[in-house]
Protein backbone atom coordinates (compact mmCIF):
# COMPACT_ATOMS: atom_id res chain seq x y z
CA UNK A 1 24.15 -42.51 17.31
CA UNK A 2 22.72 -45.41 15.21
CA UNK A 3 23.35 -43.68 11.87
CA UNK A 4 27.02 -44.37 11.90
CA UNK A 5 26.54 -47.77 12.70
CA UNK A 6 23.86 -48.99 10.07
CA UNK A 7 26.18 -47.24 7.52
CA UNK A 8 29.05 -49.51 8.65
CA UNK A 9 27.03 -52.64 8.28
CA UNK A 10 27.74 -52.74 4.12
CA UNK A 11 30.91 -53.08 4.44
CA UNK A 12 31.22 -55.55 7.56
CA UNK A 13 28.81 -57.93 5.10
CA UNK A 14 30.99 -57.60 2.30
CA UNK A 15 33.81 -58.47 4.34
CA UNK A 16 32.15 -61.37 6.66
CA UNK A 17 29.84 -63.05 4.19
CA UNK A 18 30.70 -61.88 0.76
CA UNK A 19 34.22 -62.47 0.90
CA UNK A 20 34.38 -66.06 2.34
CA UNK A 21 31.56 -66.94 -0.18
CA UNK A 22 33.45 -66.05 -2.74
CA UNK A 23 36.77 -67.72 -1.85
CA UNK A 24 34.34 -70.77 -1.71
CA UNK A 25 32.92 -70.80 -5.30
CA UNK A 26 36.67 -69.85 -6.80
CA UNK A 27 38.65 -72.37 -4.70
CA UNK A 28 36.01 -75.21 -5.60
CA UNK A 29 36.46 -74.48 -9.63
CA UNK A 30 40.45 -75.73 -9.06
CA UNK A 31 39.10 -79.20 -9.40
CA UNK A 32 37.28 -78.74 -12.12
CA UNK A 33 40.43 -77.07 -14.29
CA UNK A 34 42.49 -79.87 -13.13
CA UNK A 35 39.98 -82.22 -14.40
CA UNK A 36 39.97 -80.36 -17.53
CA UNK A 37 43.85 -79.96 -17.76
CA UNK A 38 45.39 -82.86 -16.34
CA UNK A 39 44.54 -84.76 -19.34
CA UNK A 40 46.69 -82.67 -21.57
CA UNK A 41 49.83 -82.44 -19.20
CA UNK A 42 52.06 -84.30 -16.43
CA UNK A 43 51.02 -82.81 -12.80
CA UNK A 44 53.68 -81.45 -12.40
CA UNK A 45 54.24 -79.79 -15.61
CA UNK A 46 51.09 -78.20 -15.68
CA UNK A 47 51.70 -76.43 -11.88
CA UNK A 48 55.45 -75.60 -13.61
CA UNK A 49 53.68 -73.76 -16.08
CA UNK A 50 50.97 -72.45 -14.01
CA UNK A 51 53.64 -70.94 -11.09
CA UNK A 52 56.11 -69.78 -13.92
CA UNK A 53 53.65 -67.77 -15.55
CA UNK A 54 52.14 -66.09 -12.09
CA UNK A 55 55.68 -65.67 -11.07
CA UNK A 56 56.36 -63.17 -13.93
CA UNK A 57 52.69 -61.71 -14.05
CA UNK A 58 52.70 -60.49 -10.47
CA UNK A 59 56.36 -59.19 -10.72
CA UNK A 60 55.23 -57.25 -13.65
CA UNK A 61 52.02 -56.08 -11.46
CA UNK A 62 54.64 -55.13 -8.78
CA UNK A 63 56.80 -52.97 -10.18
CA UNK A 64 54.35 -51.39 -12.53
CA UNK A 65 52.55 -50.67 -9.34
CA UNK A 66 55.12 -50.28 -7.34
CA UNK A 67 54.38 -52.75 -4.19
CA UNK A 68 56.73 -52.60 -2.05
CA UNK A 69 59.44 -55.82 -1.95
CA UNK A 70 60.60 -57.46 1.60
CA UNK A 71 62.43 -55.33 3.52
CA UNK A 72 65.57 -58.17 4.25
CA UNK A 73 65.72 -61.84 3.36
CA UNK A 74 64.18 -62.87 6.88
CA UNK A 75 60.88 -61.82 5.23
CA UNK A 76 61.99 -63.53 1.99
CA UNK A 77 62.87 -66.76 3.36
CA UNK A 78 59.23 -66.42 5.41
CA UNK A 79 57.49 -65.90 2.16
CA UNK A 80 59.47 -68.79 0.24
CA UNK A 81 58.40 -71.42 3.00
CA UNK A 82 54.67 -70.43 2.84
CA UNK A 83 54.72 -70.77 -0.94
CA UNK A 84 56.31 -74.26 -0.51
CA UNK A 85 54.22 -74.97 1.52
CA UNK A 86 50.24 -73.60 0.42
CA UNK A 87 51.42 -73.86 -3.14
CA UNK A 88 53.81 -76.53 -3.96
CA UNK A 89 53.12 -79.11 -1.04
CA UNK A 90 49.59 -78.79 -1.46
CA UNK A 91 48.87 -78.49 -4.97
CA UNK A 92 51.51 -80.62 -6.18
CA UNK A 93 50.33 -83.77 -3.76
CA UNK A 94 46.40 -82.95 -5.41
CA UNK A 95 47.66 -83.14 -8.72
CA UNK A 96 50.02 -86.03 -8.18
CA UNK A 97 47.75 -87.93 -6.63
CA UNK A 98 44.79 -87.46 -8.76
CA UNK A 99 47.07 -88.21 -11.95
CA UNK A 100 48.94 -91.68 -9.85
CA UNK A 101 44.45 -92.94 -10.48
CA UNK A 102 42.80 -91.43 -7.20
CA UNK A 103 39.68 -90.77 -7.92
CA UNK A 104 39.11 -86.92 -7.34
CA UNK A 105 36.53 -87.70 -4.38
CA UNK A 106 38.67 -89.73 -2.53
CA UNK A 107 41.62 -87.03 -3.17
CA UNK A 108 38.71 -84.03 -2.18
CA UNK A 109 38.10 -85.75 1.42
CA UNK A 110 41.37 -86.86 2.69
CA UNK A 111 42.54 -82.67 2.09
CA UNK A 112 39.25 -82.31 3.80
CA UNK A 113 40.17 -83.58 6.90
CA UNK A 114 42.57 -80.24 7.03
CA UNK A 115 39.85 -78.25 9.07
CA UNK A 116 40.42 -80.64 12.13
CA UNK A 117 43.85 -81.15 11.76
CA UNK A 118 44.39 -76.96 11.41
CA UNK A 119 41.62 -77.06 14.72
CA UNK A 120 43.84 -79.40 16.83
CA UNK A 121 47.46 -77.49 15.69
CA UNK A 122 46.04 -73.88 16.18
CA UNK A 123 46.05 -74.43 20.15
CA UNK A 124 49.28 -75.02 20.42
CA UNK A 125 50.80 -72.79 17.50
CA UNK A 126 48.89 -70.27 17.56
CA UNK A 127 47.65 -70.21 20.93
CA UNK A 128 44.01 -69.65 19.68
CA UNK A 129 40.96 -71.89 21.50
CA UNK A 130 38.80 -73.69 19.89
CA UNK A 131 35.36 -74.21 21.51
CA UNK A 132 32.98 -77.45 22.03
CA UNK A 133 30.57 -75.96 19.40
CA UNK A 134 33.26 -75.30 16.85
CA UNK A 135 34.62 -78.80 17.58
CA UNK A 136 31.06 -80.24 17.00
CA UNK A 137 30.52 -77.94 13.61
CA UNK A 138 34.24 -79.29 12.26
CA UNK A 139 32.88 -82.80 13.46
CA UNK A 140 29.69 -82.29 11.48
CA UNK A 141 31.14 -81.02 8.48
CA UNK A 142 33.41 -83.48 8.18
CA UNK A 143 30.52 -86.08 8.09
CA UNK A 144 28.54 -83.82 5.31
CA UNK A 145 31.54 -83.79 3.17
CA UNK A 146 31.62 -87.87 3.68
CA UNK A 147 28.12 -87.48 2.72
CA UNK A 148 28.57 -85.75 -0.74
CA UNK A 149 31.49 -88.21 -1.56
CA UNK A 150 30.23 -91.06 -0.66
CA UNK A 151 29.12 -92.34 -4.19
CA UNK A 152 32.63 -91.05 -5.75
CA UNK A 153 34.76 -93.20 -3.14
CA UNK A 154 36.89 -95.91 -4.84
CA UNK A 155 40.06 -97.39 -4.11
CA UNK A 156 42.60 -100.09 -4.92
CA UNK A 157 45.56 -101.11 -3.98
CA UNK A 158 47.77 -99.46 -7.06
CA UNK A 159 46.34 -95.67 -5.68
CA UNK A 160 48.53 -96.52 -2.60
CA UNK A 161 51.08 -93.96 -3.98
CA UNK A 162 48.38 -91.32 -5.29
CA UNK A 163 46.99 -91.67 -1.48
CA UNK A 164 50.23 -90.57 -0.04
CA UNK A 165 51.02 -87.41 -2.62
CA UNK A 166 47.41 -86.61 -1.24
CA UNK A 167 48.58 -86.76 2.37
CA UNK A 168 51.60 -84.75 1.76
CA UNK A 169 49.07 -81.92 0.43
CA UNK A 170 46.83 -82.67 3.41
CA UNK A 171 49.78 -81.71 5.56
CA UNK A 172 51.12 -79.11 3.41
CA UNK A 173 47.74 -77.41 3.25
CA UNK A 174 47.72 -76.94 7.10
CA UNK A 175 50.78 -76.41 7.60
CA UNK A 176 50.94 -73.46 5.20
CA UNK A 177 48.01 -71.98 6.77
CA UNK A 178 49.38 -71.57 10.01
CA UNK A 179 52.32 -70.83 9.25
CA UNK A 180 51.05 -67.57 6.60
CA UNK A 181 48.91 -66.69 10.20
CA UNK A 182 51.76 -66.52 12.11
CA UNK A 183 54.45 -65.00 9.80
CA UNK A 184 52.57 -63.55 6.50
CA UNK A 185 50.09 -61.08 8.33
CA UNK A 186 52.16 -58.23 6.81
CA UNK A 187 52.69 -59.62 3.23
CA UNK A 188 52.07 -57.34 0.40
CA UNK A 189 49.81 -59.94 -1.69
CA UNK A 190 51.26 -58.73 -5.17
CA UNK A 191 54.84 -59.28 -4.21
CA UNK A 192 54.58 -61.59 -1.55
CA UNK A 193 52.84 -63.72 -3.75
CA UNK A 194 55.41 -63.31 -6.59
CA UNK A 195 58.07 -64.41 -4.40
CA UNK A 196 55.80 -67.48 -3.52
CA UNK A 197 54.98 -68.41 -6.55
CA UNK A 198 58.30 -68.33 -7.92
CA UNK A 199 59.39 -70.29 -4.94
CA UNK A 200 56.96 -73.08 -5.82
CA UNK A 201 58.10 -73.11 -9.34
CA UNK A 202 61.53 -74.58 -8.77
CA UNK A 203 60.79 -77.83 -7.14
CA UNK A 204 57.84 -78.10 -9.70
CA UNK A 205 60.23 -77.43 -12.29
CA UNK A 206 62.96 -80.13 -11.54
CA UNK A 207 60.27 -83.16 -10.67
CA UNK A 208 58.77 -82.08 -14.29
CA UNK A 209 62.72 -82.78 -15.22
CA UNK A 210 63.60 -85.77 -13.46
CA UNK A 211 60.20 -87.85 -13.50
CA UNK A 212 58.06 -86.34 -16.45
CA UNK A 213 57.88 -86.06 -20.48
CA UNK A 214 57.17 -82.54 -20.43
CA UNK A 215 55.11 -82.94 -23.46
CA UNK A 216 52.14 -81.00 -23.21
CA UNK A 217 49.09 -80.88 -25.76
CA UNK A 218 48.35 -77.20 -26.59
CA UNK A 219 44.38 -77.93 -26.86
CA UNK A 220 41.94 -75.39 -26.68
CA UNK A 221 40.67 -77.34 -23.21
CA UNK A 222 44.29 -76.92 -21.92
CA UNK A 223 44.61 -73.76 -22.38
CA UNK A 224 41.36 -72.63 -20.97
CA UNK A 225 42.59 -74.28 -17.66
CA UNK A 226 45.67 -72.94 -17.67
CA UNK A 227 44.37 -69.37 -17.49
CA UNK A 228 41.28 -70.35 -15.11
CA UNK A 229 43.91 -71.82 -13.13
CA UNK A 230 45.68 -68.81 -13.43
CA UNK A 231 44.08 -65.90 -12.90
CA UNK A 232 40.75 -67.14 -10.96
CA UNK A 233 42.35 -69.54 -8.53
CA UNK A 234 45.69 -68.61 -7.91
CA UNK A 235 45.40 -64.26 -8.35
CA UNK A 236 41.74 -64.75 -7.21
CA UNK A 237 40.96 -67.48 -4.89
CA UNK A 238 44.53 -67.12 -3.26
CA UNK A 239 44.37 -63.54 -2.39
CA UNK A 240 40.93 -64.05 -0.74
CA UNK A 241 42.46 -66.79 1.02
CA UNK A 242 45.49 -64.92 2.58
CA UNK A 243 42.85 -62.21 3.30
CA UNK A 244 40.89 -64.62 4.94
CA UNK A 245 43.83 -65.82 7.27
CA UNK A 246 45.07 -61.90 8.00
CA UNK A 247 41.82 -61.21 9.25
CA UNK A 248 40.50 -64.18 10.87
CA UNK A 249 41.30 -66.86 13.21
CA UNK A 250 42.91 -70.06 11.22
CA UNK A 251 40.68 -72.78 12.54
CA UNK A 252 37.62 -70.49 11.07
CA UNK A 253 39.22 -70.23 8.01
CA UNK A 254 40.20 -73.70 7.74
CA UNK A 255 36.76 -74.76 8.22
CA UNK A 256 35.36 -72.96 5.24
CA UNK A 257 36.96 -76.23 3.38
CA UNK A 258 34.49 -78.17 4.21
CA UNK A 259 32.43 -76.23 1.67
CA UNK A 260 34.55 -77.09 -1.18
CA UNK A 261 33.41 -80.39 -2.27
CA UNK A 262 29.50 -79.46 -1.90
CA UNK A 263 30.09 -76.63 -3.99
CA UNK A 264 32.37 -78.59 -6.72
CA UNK A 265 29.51 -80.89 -6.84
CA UNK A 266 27.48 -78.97 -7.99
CA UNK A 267 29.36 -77.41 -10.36
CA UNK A 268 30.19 -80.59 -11.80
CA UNK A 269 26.53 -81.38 -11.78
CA UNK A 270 25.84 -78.41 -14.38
CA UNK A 271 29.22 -78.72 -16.38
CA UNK A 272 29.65 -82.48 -16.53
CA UNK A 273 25.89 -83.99 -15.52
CA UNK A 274 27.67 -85.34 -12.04
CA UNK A 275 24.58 -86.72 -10.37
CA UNK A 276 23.56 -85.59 -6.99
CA UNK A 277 22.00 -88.34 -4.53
CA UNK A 278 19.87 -88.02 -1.45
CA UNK A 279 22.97 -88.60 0.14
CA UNK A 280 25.05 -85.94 -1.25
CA UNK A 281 22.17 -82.97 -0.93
CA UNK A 282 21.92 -84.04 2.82
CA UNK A 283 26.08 -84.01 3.15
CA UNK A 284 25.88 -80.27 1.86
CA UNK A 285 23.34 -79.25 4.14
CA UNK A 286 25.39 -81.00 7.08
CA UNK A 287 28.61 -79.15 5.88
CA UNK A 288 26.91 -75.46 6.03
CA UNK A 289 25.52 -76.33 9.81
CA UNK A 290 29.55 -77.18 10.58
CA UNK A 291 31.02 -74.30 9.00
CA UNK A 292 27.96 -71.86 10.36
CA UNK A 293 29.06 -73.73 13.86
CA UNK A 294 32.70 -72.76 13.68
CA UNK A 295 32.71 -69.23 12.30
CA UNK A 296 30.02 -68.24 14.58
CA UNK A 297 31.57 -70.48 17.69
């Protein structure tokens, strides 16, 4: 009788361990391609660009494939608000904000607060509980990601405008999550995702019109983040992320955030010589205790 269970255990650590890790290390490399992008290109632009492009890919994917579409445009409409939402909110208000002089630590922790505020929305929209321990992990991983930015923290009074596009993502961040929990359990991630991302294009498309150049500098460092962008955080890092929400409960997920800026640290620390403090090393080790809190809560 124990046979069938130790072979089922591979499989259960892929999908419990592996997988989250994974969405971790992708979705904490988006700062560094902005970083290496935003340079070259207006904010919004560059996410133009980037939706436009995964708009057409997956659609090719699709039909190639032949994924099945939404069945009526109920589903569509669902699909188009979670894309406004997850995609355009959020990563339009990070990009904004970071290119309106925030410094990318400052823009990191106020999306970071998204675990708690996803914790103290799931109750009521989701009807899921969240207990005293995963409170006090989402508590302590909220300090440990204070921790790690602490030396990066800066701001004046001209970022007042960069702070609020990094609200709006704060709230569009959260509210996307929940609302892909509640609605996009049954979303086929290659067309589902192509309706998204198209969906996320437009209003990316006509700020790029009203309030940008549009010129963008074709350098090799562009391009690279472009396609990183592309194809390791929004086929990649997205996918994991939905898979994430389908299969777990959305305050869980959420806190798996908190990992982001350790982990972007110290990436940054190998690619750009970012130094880590006493500080930061203790924030990281605070943020794994909160997130090993919640998930196991």
């Amino acid at each position: 009788m124990t046979e069938p269970t130790n072979k089922g255990r591979g499989p259960a650590l892929v999908r419990d361990t592996l997988t989250p890790a994974l969405f971790v290390v992708l979705w904490s490399t988006g700062f560094i391609g902005a970083k290496l992008g935003l340079p070259h290109a207006e904010p919004f632009t560059f996410l133009f660009l980037r939706f436009a492009i995964l708009a057409v890919l997956l659609t090719v994917v699709a039909l190639v494939l032949r994924a099945p579409w939404p069945a009526d445009r109920a589903a569509v409409g669902r699909m188009v608000v979670a894309g406004l939402m997850v995609h355009g909110a959020y990563l339009g208000g990070v990009f904004a904000g970071i290119h309106w002089g925030v410094p990318a630590g400052l823009a990191a922790l106020i999306v970071g607060v998204q675990p708690l505020l996803t914790a103290v929305a799931a109750g009521p929209v989701l009807g899921e509980r969240v207990t005293g321990r995963q409170w006090l992990g989402l508590m302590i991983g909220l300090a440990g990601v204070v921790l790690v930015l602490w030396d990066k923290l800066s701001l004046n009074r001209e970022h007042a405008v960069g702070v609020a596009f990094c609200l709006f993502a704060l709230v569009g961040i959260t509210a996307g999550t929940l609302y892909q929990k509640r609605h996009g359990a049954a979303m086929d991630l290659r067309t589902g995702s192509a309706i998204q991302f198209a969906a996320a294009a437009v209003p990316m498309g006509l700020l790029a019109l009203a309030f940008e150049t549009r010129v963008v500098e074709w350098t090799g460092s562009f391009i690279f983040a472009l396609a990183w962008l592309v194809v390791v955080l929004s086929l990649g890092a997205i996918s994991l992320l939905y898979i994430l929400i389908r299969r777990g409960a959305a305050s869980k997920v959420a806190s798996l955030f908190y990992l982001v800026p350790p982990v972007t640290a110290v990436i940054a620390y190998f690619l750009f010589g970012e130094t880590l403090g006493p500080a930061a090393i203790l924030g990281m080790g605070l943020a794994v205790v909160g997130v090993a809190l919640v998930t196991k809560g």
